[in-house]
C-alpha atoms as a PDB file:
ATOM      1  CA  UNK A   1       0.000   0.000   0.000  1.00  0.00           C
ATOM      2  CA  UNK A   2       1.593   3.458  -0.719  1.00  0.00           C
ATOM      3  CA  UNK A   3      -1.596   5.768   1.018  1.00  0.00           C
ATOM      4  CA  UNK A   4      -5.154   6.516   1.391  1.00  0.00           C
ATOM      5  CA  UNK A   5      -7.435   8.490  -1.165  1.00  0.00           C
ATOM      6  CA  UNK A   6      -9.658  11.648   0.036  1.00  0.00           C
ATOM      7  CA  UNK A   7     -12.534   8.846   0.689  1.00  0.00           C
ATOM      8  CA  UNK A   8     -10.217   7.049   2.738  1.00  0.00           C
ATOM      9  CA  UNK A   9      -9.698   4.046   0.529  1.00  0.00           C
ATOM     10  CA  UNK A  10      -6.246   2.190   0.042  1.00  0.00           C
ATOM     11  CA  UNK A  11      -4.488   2.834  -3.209  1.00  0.00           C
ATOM     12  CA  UNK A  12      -1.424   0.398  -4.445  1.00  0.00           C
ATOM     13  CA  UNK A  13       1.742   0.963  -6.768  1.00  0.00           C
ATOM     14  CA  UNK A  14       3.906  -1.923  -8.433  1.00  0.00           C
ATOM     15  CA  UNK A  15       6.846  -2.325  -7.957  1.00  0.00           C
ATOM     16  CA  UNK A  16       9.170  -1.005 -10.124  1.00  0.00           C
ATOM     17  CA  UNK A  17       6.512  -0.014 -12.431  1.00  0.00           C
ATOM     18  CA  UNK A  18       3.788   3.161 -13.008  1.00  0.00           C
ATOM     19  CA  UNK A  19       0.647   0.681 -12.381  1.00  0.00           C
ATOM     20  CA  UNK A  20      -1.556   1.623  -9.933  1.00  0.00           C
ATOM     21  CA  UNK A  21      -5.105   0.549  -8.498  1.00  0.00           C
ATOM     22  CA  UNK A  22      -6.982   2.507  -6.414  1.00  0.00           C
ATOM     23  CA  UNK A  23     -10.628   2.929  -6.019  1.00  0.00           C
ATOM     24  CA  UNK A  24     -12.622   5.635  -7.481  1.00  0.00           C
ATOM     25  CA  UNK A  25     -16.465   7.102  -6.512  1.00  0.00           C
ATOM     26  CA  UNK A  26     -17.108   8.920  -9.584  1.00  0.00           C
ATOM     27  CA  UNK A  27     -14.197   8.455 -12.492  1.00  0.00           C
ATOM     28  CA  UNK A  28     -16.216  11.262 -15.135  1.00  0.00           C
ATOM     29  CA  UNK A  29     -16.940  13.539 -11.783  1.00  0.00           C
ATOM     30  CA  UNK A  30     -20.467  13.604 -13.241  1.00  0.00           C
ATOM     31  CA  UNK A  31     -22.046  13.587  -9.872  1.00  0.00           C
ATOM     32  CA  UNK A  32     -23.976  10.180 -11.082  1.00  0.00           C
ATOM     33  CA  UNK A  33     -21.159   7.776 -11.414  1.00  0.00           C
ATOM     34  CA  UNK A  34     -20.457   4.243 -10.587  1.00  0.00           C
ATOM     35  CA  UNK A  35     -17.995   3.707  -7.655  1.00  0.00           C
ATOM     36  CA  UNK A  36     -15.031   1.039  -8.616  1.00  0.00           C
ATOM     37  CA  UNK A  37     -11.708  -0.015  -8.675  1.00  0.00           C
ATOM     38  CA  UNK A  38      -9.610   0.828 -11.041  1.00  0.00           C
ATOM     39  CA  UNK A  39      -5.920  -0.332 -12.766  1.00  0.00           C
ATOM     40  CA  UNK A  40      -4.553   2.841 -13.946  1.00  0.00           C
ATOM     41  CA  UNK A  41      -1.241   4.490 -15.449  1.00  0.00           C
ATOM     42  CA  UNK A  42      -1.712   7.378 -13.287  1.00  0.00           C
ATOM     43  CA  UNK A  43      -1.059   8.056 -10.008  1.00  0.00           C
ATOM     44  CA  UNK A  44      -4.312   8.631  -8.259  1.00  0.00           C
ATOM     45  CA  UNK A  45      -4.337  12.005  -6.462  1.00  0.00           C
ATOM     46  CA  UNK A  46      -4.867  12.126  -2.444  1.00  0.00           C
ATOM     47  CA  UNK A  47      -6.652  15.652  -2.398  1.00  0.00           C
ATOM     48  CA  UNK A  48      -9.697  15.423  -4.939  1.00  0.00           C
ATOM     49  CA  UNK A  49     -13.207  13.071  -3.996  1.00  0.00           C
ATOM     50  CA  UNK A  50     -13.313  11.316  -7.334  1.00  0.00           C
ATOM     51  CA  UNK A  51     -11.933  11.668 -11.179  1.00  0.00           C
ATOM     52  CA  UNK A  52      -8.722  11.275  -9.431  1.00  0.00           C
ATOM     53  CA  UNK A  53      -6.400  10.779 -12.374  1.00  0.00           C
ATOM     54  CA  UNK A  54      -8.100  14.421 -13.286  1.00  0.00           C
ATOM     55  CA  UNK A  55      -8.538  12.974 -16.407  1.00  0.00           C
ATOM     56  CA  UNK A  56     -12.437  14.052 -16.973  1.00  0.00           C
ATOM     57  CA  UNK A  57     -13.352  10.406 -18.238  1.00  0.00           C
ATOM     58  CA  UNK A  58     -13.220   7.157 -16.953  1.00  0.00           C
ATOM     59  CA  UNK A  59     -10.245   6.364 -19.194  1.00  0.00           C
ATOM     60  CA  UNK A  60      -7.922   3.184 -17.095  1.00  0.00           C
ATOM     61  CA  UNK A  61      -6.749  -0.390 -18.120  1.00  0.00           C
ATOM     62  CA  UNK A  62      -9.383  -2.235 -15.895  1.00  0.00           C
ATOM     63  CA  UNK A  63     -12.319  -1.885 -13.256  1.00  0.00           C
ATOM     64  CA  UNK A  64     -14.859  -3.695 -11.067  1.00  0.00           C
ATOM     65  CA  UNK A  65     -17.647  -1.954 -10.107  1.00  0.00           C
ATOM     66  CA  UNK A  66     -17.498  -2.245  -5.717  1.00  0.00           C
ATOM     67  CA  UNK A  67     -19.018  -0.229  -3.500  1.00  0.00           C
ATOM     68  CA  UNK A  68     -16.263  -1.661  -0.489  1.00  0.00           C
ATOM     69  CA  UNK A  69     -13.475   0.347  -0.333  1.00  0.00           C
ATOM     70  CA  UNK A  70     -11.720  -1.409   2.241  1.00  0.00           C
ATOM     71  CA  UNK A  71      -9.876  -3.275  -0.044  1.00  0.00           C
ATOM     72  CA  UNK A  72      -9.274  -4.302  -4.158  1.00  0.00           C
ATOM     73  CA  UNK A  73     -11.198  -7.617  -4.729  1.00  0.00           C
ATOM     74  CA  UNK A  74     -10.608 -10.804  -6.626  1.00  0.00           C
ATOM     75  CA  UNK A  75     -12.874 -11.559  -9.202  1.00  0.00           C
ATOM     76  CA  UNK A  76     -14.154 -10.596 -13.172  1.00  0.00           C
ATOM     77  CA  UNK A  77     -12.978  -7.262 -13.403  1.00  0.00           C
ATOM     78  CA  UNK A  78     -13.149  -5.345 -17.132  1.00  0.00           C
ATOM     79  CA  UNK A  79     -10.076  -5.043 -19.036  1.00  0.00           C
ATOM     80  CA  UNK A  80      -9.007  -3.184 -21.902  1.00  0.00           C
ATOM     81  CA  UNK A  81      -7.102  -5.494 -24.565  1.00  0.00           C
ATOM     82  CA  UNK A  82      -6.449  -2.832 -27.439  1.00  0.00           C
ATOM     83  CA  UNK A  83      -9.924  -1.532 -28.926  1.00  0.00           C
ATOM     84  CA  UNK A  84     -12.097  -3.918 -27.026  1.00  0.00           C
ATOM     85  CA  UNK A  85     -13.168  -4.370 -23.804  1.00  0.00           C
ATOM     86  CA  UNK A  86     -12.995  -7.863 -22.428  1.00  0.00           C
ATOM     87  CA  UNK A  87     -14.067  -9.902 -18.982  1.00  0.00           C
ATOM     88  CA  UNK A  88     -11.054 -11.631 -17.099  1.00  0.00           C
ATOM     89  CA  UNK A  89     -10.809 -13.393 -13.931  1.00  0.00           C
ATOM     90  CA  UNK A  90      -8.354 -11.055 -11.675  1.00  0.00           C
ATOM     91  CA  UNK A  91      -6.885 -12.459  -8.833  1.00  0.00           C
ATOM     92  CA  UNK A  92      -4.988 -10.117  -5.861  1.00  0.00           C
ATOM     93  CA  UNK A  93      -3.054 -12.014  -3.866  1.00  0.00           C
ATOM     94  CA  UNK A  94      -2.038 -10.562  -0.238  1.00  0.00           C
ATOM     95  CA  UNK A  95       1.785 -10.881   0.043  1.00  0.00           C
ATOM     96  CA  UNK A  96       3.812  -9.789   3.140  1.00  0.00           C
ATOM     97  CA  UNK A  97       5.302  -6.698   1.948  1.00  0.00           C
ATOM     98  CA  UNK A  98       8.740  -7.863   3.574  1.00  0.00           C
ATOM     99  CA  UNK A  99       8.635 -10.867   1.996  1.00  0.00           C
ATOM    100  CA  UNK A 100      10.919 -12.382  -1.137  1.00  0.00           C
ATOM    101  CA  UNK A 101       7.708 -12.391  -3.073  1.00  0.00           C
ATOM    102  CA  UNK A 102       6.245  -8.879  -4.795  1.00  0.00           C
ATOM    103  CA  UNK A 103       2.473  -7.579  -4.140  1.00  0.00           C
ATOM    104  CA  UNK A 104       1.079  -8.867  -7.426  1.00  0.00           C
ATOM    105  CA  UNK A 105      -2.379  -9.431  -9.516  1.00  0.00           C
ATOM    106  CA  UNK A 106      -2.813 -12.142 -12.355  1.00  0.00           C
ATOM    107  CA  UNK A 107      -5.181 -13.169 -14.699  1.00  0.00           C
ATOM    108  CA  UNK A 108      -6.027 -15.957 -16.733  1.00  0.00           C
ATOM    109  CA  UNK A 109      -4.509 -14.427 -19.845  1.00  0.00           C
ATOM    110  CA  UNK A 110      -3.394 -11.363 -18.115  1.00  0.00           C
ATOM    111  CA  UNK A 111      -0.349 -10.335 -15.876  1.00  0.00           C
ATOM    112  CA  UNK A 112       0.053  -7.380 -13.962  1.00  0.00           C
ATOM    113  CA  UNK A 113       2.822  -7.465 -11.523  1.00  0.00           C
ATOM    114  CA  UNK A 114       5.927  -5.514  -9.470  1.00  0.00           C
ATOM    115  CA  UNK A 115       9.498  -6.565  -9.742  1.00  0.00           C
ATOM    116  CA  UNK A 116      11.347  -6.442  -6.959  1.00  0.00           C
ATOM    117  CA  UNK A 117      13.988  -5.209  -9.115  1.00  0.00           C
ATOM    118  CA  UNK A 118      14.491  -1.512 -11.165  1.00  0.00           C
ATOM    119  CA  UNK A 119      17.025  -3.131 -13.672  1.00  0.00           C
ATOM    120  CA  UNK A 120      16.563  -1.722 -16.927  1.00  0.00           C
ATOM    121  CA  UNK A 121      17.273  -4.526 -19.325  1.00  0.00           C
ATOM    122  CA  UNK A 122      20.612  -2.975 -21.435  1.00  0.00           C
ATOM    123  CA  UNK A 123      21.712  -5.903 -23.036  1.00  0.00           C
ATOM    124  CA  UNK A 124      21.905  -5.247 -26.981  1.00  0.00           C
ATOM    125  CA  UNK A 125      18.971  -7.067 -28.951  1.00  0.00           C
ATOM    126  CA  UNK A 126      19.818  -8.658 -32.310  1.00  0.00           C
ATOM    127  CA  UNK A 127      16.553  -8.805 -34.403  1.00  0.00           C
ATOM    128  CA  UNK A 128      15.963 -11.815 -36.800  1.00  0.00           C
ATOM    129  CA  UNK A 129      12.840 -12.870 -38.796  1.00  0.00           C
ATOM    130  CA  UNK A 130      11.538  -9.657 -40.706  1.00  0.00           C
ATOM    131  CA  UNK A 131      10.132 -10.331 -43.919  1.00  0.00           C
ATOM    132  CA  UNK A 132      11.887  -9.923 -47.351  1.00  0.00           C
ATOM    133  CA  UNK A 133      10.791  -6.139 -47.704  1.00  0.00           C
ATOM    134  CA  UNK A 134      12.486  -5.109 -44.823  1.00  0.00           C
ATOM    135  CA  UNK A 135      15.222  -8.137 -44.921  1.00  0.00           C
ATOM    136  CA  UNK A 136      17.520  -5.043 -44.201  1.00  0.00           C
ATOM    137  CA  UNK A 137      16.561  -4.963 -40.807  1.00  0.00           C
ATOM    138  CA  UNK A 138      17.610  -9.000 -40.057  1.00  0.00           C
ATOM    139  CA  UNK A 139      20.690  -8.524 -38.317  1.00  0.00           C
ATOM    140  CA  UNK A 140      20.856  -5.495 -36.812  1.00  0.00           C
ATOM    141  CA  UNK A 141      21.768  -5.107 -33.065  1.00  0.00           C
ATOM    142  CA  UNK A 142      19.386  -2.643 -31.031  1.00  0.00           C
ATOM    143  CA  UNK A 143      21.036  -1.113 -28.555  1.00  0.00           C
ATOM    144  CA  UNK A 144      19.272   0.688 -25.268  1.00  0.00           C
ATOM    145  CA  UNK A 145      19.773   4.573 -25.499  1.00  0.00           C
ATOM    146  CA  UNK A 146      18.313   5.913 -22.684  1.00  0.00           C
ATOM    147  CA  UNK A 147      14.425   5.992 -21.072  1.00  0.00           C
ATOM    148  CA  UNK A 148      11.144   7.670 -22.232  1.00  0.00           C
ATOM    149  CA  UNK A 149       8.752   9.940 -20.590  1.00  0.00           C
ATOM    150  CA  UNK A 150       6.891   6.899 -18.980  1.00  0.00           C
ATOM    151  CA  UNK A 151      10.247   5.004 -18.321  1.00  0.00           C
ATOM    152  CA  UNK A 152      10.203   2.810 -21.042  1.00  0.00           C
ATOM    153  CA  UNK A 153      13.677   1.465 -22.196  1.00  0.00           C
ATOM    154  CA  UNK A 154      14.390   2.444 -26.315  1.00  0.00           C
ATOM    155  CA  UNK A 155      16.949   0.920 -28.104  1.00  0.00           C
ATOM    156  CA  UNK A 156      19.098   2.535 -31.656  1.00  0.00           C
ATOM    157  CA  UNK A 157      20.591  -0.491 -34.145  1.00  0.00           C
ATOM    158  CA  UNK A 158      24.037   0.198 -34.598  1.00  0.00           C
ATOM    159  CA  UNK A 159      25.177   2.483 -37.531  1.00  0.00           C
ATOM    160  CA  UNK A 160      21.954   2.865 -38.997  1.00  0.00           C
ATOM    161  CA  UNK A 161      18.892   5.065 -37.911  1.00  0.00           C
ATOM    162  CA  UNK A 162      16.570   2.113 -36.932  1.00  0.00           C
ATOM    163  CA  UNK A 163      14.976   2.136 -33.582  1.00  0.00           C
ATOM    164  CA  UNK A 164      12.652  -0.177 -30.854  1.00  0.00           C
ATOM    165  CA  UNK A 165      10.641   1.475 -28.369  1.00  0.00           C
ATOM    166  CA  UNK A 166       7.018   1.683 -25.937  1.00  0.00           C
ATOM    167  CA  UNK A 167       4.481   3.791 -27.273  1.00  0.00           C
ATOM    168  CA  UNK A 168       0.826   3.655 -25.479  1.00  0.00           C
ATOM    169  CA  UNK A 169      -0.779   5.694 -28.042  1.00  0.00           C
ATOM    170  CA  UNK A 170       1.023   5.648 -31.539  1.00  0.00           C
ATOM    171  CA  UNK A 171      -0.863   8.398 -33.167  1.00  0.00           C
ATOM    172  CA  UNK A 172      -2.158  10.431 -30.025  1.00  0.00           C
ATOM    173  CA  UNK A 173      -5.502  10.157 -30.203  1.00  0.00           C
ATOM    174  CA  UNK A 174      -5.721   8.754 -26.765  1.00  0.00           C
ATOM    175  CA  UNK A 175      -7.703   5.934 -28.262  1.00  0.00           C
ATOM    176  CA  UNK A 176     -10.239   7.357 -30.341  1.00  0.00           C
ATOM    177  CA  UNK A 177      -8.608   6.166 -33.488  1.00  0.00           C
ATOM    178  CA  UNK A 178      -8.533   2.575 -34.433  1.00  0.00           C
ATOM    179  CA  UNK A 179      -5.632   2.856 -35.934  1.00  0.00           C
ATOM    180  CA  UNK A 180      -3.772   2.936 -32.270  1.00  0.00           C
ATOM    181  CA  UNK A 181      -5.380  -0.079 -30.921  1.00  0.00           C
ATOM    182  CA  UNK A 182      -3.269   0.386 -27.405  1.00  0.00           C
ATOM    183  CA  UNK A 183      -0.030   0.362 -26.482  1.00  0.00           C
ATOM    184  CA  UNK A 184       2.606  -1.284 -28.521  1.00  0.00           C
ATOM    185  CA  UNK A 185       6.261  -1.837 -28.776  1.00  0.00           C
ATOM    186  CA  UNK A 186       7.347  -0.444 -31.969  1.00  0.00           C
ATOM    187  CA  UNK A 187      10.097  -0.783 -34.847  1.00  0.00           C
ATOM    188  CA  UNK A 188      10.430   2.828 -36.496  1.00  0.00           C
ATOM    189  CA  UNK A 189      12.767   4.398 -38.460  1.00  0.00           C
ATOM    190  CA  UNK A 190      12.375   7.588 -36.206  1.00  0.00           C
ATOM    191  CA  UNK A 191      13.837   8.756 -32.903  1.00  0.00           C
ATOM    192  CA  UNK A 192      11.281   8.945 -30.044  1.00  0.00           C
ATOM    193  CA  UNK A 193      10.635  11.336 -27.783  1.00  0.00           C
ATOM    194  CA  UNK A 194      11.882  11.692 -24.520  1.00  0.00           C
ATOM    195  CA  UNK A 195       9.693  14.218 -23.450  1.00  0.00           C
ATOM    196  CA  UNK A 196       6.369  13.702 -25.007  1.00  0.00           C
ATOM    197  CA  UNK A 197       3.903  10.847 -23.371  1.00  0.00           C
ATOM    198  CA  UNK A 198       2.583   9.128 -26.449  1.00  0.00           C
ATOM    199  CA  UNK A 199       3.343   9.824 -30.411  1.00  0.00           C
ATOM    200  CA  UNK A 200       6.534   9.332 -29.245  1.00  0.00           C
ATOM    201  CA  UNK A 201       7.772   9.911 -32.961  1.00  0.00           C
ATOM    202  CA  UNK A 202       5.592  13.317 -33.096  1.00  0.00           C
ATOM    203  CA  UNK A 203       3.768  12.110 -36.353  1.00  0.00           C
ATOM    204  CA  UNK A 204       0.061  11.988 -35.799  1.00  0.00           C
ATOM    205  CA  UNK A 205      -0.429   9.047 -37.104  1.00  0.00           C
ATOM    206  CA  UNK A 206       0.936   5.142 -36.627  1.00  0.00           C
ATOM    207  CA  UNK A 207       3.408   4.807 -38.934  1.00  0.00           C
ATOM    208  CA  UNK A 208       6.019   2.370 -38.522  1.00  0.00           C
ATOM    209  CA  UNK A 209       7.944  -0.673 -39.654  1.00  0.00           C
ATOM    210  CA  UNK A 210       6.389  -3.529 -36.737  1.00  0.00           C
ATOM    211  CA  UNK A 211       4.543  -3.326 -34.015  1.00  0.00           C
ATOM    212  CA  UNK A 212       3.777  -5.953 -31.108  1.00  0.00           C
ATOM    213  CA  UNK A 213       0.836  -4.961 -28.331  1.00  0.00           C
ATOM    214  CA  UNK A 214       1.926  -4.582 -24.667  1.00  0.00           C
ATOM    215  CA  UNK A 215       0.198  -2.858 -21.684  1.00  0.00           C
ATOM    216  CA  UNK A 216       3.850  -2.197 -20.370  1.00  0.00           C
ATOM    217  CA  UNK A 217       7.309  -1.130 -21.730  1.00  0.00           C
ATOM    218  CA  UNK A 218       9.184  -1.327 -18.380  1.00  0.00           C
ATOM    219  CA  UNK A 219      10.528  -4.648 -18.802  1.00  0.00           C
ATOM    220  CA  UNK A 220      12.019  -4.302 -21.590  1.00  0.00           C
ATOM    221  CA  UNK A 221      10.840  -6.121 -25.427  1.00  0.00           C
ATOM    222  CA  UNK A 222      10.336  -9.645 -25.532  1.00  0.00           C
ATOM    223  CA  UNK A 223      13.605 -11.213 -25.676  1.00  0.00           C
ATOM    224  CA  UNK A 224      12.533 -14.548 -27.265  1.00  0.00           C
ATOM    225  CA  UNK A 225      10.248 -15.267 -30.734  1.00  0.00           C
ATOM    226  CA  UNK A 226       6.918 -13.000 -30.687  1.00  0.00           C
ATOM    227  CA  UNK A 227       4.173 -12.518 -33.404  1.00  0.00           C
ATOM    228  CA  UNK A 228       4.271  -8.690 -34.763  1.00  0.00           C
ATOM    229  CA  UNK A 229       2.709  -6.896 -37.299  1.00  0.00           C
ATOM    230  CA  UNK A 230       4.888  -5.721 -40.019  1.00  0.00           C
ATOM    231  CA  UNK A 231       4.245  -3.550 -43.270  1.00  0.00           C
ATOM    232  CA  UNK A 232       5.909  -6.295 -46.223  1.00  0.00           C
ATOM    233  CA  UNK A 233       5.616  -3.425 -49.324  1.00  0.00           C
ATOM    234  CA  UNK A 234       2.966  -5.325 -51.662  1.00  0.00           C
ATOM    235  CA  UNK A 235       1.885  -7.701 -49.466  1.00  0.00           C
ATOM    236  CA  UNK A 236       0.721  -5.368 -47.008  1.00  0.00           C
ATOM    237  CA  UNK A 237       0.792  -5.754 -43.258  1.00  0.00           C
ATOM    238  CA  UNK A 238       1.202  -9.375 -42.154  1.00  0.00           C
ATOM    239  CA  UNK A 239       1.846 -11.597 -38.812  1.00  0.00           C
ATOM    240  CA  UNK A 240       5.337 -12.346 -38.898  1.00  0.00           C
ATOM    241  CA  UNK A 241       7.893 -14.224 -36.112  1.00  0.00           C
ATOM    242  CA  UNK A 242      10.088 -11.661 -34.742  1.00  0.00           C
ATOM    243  CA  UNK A 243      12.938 -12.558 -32.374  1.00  0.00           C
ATOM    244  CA  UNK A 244      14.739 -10.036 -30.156  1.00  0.00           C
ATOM    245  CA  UNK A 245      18.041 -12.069 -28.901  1.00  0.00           C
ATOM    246  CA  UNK A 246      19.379 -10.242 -25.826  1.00  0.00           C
ATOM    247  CA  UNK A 247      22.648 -10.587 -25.400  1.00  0.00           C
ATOM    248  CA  UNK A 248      23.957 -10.700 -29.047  1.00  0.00           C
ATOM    249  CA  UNK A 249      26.548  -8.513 -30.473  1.00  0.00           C
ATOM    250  CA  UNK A 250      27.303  -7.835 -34.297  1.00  0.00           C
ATOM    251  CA  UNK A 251      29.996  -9.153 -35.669  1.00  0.00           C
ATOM    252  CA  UNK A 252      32.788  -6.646 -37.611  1.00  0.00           C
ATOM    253  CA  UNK A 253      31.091  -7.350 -41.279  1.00  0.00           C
ATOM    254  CA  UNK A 254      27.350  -6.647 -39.474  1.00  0.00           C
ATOM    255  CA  UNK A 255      28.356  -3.645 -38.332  1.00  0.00           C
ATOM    256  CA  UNK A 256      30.386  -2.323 -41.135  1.00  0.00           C
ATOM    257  CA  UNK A 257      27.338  -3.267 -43.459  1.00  0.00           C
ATOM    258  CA  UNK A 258      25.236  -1.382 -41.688  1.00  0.00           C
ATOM    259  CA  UNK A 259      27.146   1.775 -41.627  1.00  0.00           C
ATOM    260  CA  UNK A 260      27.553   0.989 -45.185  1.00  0.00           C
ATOM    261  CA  UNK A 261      23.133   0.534 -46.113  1.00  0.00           C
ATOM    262  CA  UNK A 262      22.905   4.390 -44.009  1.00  0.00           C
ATOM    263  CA  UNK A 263      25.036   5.529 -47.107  1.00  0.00           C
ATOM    264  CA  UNK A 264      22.750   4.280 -49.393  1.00  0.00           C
ATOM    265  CA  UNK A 265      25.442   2.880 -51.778  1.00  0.00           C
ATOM    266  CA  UNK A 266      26.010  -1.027 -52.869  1.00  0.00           C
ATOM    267  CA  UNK A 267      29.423  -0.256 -54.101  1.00  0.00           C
ATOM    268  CA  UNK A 268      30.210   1.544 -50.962  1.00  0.00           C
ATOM    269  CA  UNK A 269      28.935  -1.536 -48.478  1.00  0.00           C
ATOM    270  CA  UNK A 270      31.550  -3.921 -50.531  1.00  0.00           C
ATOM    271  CA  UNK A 271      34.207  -1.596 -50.418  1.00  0.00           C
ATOM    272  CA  UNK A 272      33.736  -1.194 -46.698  1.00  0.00           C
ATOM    273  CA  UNK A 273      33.605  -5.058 -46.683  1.00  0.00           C
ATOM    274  CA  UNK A 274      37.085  -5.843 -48.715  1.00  0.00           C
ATOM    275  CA  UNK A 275      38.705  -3.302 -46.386  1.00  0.00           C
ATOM    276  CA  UNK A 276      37.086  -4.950 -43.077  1.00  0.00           C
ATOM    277  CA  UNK A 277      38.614  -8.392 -44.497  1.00  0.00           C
ATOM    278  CA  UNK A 278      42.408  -6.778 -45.470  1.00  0.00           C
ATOM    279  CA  UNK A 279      42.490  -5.134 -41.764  1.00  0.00           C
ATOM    280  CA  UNK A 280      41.801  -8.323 -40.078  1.00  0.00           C
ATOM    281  CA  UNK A 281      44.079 -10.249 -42.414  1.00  0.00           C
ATOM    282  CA  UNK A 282      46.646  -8.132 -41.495  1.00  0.00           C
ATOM    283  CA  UNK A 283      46.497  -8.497 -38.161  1.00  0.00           C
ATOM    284  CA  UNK A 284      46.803 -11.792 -38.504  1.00  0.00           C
END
């Protein structure tokens, strides 16, 4: 537990990440609303009666209508899962705060949980499995940069402009477009933000290489095999098998390539090549 509300009701943070639930009377402030508990992004605030993510609409990641503010209950709360809204079995399980084990809540298909640790995961990501239209990318080793707005990790491939990041709302529409459909990680040819909260790449729209949906960027991208969405040129967006190694560096000729595709110029990328292979021959 981190404090009480203005009505007096417990509100909870996980660990090591910017979830919260809380309960809330009224989350429009229409006067009329229906109390309930909410999983939010936001930080509930202490000093206001109800709306209190001051948002002016009951915008969260999941709720269960209660009256009982005593405590957050087990049962079918309503989730959001991109556009639609769906019914899962949430289970909060009391854990001894000075325990090993973290404060956490789980689902049947959904996991919402602390860490007991604030590690950002730095290892460099080598990405394998795009499809033939952007077979440049296959290869390239992402490297973590620094942290977004909402503490996200990113990552920059080395020696070309290519980059992996968290974005909750991809065109800043704050889900009013169905072109967002939530929060995604996202392979983009642009720098994001550090400042802004969503649209991290300031575009207005989603436009992008891949994308793979994920409530939360704190822990990092997947580091094994996950399905994404990627734009293949004619064949338009398809499901394809991404893998994000941690762990892997680029070899001299990966690297050296990939400085050489920024330029733009085949005969450039084998001249860079022949002159990787004489240097190392020479030092042998």
């Amino acid at each position: 537990m981190v404090g009480k509300t203005l009505s007096g009701a417990p509100f909870y943070k996980g660990l090591g990440y910017e979830y919260y639930i809380y309960h809330d009377p009224d989350c429009m402030n229409s006067g009329d609303g229906t109390p309930r508990w909410i999983i939010d992004e936001q930080a509930p605030s202490q000093v206001v009666a109800s709306d209190l993510d001051l948002d002016r609409k009951c915008n969260y990641l999941a709720r269960i209508d209660s009256q009982d503010i005593s405590a957050p209950p087990s049962g079918q709360w309503t989730m959001k899962c991109g556009t639609v809204l769906k019914e899962v079995h949430l289970s909060l399980l009391d854990r001894d705060a000075n325990s090993s084990t973290t404060n956490i809540a789980h689902g049947e298909s959904t996991h919402i949980g602390g860490s007991q640790s604030n590690a950002i995961p730095k290892a460099p990501r080598s990405l394998s499995g795009a499809c033939q239209y952007h077979k440049e990318l296959n290869g390239l080793v992402f490297e973590y940069v620094s942290n977004t707005a909402r503490g996200s990790p990113f990552y920059k491939a080395r020696g070309v402009e290519e980059y992996l990041y968290h974005d909750v709302d991809c065109d800043g529409s704050d889900g009013h477009s169905t072109a967002s459909s939530g929060p995604k990680w996202v392979l983009d040819n642009n720098r994001p933000s550090s400042t802004l909260l969503s649209d991290l790449d300031e575009d207005h729209e989603c436009h992008f290489h891949a994308s793979l949906d994920a409530v939360s960027g704190s822990g990092g991208p997947p580091s094994s095999s996950a399905t994404w969405y990627m734009f293949c040129g004619a064949e338009g967006w398809k499901k394809v098998r991404l893998t994000l190694t941690a762990g892997q560096t680029a070899g001299t000729d990966a690297v050296l390539v990939a400085a050489a595709r920024n330029m733009g110029l085949t005969l450039v990328s084998l001249c860079v090549l022949i002159l990787g292979q004489l240097a190392r021959s020479l030092v042998a």
